[in-house]
C-alpha atoms as a PDB file:
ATOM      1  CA  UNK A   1      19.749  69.276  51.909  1.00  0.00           C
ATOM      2  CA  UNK A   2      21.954  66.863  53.637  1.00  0.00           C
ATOM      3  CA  UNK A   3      24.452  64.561  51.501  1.00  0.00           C
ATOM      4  CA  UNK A   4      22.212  61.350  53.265  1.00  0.00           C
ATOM      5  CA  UNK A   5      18.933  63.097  52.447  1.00  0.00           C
ATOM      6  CA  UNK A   6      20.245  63.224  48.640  1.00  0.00           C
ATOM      7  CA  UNK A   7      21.194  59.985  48.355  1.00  0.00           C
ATOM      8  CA  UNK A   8      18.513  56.638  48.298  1.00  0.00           C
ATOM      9  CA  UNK A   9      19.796  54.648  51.283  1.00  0.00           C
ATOM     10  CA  UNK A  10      21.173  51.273  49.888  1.00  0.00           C
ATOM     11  CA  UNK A  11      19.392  48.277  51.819  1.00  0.00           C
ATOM     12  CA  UNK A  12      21.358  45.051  52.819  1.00  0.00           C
ATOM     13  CA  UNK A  13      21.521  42.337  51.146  1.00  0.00           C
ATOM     14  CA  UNK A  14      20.518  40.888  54.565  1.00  0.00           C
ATOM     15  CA  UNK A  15      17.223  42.480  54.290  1.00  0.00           C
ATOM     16  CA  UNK A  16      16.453  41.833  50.227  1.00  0.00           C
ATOM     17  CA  UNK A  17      16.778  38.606  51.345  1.00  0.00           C
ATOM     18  CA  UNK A  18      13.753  38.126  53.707  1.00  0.00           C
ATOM     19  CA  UNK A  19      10.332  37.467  52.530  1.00  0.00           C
ATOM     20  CA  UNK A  20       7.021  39.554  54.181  1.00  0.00           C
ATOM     21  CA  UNK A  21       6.942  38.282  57.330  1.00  0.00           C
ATOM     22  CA  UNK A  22      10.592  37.836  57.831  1.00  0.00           C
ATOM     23  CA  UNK A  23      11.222  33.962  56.580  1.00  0.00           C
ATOM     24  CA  UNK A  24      14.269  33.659  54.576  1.00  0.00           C
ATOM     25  CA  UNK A  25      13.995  33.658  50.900  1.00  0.00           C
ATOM     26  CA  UNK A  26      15.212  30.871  49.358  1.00  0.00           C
ATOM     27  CA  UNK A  27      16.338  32.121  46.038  1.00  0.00           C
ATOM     28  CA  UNK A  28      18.662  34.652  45.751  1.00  0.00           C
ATOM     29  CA  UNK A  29      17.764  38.070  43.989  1.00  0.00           C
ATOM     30  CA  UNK A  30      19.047  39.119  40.706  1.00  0.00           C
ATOM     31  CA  UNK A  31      21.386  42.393  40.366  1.00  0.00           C
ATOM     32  CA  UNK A  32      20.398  44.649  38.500  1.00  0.00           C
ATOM     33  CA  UNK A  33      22.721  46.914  35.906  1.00  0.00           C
ATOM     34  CA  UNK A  34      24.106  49.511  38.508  1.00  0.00           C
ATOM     35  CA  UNK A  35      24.801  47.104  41.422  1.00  0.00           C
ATOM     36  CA  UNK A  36      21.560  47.720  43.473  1.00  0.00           C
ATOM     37  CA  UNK A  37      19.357  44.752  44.134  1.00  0.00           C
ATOM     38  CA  UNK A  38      16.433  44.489  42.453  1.00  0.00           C
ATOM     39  CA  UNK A  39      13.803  42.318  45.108  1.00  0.00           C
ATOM     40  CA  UNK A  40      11.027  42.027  42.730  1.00  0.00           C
ATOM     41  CA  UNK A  41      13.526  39.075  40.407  1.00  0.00           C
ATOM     42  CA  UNK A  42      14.382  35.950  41.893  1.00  0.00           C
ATOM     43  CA  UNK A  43      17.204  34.022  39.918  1.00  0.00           C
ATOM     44  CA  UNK A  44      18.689  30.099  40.367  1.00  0.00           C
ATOM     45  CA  UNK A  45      21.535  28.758  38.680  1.00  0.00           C
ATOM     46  CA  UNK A  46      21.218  25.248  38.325  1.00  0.00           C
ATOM     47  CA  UNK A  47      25.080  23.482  37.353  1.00  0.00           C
ATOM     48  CA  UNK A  48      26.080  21.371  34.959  1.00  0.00           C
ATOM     49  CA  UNK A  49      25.302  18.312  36.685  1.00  0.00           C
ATOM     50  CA  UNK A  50      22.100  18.576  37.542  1.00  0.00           C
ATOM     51  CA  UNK A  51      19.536  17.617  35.090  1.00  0.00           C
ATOM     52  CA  UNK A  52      18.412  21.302  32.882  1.00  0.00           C
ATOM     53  CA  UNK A  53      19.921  19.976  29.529  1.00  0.00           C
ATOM     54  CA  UNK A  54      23.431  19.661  30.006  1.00  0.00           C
ATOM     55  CA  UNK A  55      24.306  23.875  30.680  1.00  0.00           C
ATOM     56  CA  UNK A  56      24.284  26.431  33.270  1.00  0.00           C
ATOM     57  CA  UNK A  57      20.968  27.588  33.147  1.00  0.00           C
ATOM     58  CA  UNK A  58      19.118  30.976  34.922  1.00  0.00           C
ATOM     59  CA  UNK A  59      16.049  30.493  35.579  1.00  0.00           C
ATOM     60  CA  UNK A  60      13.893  32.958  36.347  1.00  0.00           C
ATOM     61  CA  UNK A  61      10.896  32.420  39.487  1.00  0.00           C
ATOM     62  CA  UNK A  62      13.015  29.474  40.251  1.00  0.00           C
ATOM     63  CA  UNK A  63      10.257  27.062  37.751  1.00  0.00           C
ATOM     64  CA  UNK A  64      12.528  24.361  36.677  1.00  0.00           C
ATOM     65  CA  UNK A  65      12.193  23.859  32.850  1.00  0.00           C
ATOM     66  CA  UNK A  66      10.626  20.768  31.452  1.00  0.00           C
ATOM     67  CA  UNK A  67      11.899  18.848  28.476  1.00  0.00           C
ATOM     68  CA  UNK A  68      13.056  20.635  25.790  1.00  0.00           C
ATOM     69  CA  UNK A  69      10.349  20.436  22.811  1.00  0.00           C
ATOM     70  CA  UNK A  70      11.010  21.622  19.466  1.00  0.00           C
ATOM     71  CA  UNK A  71       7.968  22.774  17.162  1.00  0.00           C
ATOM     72  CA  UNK A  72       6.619  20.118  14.882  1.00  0.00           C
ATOM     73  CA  UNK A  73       8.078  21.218  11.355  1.00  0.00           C
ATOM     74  CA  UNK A  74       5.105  23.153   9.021  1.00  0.00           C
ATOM     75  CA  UNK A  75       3.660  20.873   6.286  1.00  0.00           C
ATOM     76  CA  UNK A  76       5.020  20.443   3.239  1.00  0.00           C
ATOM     77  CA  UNK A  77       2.109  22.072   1.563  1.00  0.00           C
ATOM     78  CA  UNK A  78       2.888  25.097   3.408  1.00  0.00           C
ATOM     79  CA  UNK A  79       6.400  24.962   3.688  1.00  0.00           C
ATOM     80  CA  UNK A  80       7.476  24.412  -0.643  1.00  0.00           C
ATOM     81  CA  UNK A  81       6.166  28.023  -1.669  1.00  0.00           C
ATOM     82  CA  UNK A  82       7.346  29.787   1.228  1.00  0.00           C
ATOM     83  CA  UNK A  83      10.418  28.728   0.136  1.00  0.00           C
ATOM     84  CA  UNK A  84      10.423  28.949  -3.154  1.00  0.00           C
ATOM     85  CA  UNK A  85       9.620  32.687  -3.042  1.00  0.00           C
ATOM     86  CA  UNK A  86      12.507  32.578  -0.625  1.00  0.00           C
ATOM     87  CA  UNK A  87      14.647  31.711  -2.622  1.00  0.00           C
ATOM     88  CA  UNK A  88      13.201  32.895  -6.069  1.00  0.00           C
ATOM     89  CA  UNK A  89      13.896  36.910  -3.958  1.00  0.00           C
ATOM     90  CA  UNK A  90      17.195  35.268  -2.513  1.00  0.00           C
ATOM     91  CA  UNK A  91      18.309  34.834  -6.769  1.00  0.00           C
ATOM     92  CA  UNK A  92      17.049  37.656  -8.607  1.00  0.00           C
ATOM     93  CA  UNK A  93      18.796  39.803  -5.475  1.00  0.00           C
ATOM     94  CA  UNK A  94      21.963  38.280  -5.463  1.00  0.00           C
ATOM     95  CA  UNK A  95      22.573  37.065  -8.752  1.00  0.00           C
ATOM     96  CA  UNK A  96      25.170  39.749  -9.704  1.00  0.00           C
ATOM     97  CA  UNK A  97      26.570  39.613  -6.441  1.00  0.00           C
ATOM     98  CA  UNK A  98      30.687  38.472  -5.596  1.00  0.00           C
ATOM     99  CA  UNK A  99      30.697  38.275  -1.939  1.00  0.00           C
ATOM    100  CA  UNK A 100      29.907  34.973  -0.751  1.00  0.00           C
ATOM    101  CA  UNK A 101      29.174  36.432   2.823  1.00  0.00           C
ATOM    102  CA  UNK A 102      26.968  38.450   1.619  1.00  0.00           C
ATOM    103  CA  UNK A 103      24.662  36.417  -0.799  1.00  0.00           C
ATOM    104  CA  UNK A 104      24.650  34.027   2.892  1.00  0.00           C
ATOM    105  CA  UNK A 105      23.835  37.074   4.578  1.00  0.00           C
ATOM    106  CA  UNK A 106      20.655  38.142   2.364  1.00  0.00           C
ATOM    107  CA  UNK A 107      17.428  38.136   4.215  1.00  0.00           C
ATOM    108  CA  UNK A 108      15.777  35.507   2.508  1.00  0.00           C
ATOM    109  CA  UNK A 109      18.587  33.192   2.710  1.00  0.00           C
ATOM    110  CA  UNK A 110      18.235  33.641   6.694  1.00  0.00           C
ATOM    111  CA  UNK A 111      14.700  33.361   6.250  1.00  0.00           C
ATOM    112  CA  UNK A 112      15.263  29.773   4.573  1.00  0.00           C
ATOM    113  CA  UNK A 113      17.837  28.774   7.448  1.00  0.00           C
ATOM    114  CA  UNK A 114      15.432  29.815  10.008  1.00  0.00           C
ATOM    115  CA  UNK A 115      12.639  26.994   8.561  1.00  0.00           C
ATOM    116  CA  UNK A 116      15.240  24.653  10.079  1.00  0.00           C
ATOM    117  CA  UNK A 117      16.263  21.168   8.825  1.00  0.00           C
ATOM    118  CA  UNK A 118      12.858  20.685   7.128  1.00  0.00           C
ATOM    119  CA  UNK A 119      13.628  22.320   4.268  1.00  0.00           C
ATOM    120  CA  UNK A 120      16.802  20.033   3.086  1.00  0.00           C
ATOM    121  CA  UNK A 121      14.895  18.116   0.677  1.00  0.00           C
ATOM    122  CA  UNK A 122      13.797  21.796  -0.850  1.00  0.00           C
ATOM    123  CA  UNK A 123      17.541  23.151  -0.475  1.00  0.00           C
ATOM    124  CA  UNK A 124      18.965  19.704  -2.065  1.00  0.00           C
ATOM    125  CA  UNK A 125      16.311  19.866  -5.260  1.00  0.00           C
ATOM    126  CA  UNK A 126      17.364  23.724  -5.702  1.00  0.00           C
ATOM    127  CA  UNK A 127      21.080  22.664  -5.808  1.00  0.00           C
ATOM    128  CA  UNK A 128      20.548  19.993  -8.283  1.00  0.00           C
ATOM    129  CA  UNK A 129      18.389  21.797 -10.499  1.00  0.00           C
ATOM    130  CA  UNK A 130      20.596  24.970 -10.611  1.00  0.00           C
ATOM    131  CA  UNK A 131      24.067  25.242  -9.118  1.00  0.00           C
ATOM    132  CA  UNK A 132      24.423  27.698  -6.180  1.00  0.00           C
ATOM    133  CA  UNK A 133      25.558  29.097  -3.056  1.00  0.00           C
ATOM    134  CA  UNK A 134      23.316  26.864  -0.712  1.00  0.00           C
ATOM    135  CA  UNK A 135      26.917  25.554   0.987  1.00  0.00           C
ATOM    136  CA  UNK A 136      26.483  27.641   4.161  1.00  0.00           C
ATOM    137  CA  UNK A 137      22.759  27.024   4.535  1.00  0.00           C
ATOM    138  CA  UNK A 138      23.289  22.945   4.241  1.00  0.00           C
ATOM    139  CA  UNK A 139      26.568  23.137   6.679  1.00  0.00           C
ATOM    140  CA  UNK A 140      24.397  24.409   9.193  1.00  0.00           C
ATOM    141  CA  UNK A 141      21.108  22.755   8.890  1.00  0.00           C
ATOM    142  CA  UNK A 142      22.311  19.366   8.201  1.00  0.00           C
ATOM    143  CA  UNK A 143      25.074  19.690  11.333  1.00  0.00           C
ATOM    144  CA  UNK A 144      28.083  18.693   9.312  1.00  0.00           C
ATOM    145  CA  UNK A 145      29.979  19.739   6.322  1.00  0.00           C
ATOM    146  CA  UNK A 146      30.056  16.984   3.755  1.00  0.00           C
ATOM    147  CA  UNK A 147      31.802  19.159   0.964  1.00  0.00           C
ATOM    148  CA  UNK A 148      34.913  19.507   3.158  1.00  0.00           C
ATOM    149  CA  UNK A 149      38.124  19.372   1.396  1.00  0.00           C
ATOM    150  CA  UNK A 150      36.571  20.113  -2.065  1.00  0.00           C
ATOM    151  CA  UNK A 151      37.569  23.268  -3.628  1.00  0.00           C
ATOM    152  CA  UNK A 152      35.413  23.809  -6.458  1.00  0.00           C
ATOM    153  CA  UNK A 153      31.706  24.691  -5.922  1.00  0.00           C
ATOM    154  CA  UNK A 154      30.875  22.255  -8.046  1.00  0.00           C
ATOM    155  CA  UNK A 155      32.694  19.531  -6.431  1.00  0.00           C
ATOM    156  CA  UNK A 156      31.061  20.187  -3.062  1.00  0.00           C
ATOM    157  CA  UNK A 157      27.605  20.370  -5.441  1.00  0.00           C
ATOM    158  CA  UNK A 158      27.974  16.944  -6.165  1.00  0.00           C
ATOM    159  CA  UNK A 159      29.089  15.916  -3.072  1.00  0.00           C
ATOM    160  CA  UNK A 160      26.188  17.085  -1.201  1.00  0.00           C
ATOM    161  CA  UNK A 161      23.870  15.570  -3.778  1.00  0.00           C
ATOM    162  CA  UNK A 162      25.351  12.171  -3.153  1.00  0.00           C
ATOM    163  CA  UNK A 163      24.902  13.154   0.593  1.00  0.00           C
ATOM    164  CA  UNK A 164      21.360  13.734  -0.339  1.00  0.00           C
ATOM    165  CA  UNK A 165      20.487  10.679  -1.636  1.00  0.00           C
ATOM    166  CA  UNK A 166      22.321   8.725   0.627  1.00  0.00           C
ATOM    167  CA  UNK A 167      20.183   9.968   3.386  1.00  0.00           C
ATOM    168  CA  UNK A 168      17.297   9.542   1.392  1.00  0.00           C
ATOM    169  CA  UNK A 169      16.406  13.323   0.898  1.00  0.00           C
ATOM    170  CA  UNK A 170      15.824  13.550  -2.759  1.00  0.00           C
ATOM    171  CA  UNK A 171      14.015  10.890  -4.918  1.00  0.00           C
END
């Protein structure tokens, strides 16, 4: 066997980039892992300033997105046991636990991040009810820390409670 004959013979980039009948392809192809074009993806990278949601974004079939949408939060019917077995597991697993990382790191306090902002009223009537680690869970869902600078847990307790009820959250 010849060394040519072992070997796939690499195409152009000059030929990936025609269509059936010859036309030019407007969209360039993607690269795949090893450096060999792949002619079955077509990418696009739309910049900054161009209207996709203010980031680089690769698009895939060239389709432009539309608006982003987020998913309309699940009733509150639905949404107050789910949590509350969230974070009834989320207790009786971490209750003896020291690491602060990893009580935020349980699976059912990821869970109860992953409802999304919905559940603030749920995480705020937790916290007053019975102190605990819900600081990392409220920092992120709620965009903003509003126990920075206090250094006792129960100093940023009460300072997200007054948070609370300033943004009408809690009753």
């Amino acid at each position: 066997m010849t060394p040519s004959a072992s070997k796939p013979r690499a195409r152009s980039s000059r030929w990936l980039n025609r269509g059936r009948r010859g036309e030019r392809d407007p969209l360039p192809r993607a690269r795949s892992g090893r450096g060999t074009d792949c002619p079955t993806a077509r990418v696009r990278r739309w910049s900054v300033d161009e209207p996709t949601g203010g980031a680089d974004v690769l698009l895939l079939a060239g389709k432009r997105p539309g608006p982003p949408t987020t998913p309309d939060p699940p009733p509150a019917d639905v949404l107050e046991p789910e949590f509350d077995r969230l974070a009834h597991q989320w207790r009786s697993d971490t209750g003896f636990q020291s690491s602060v990382a990893r009580i935020a790191m349980h699976p059912a306090y990821q869970r109860i991040i992953a409802m999304g902002p919905a559940v603030l009223p749920l995480i705020l009537r937790e916290l007053e009810n019975e102190p605990g680690h819900w600081m990392w869970a409220l920092k992120y869902l709620a965009g903003k820390d509003v126990a920075e600078g206090e250094e006792t847990l129960d100093g940023a307790r009460r300072a997200w409670l007054h948070w609370g009820h300033e943004q009408h959250l809690m009753p």
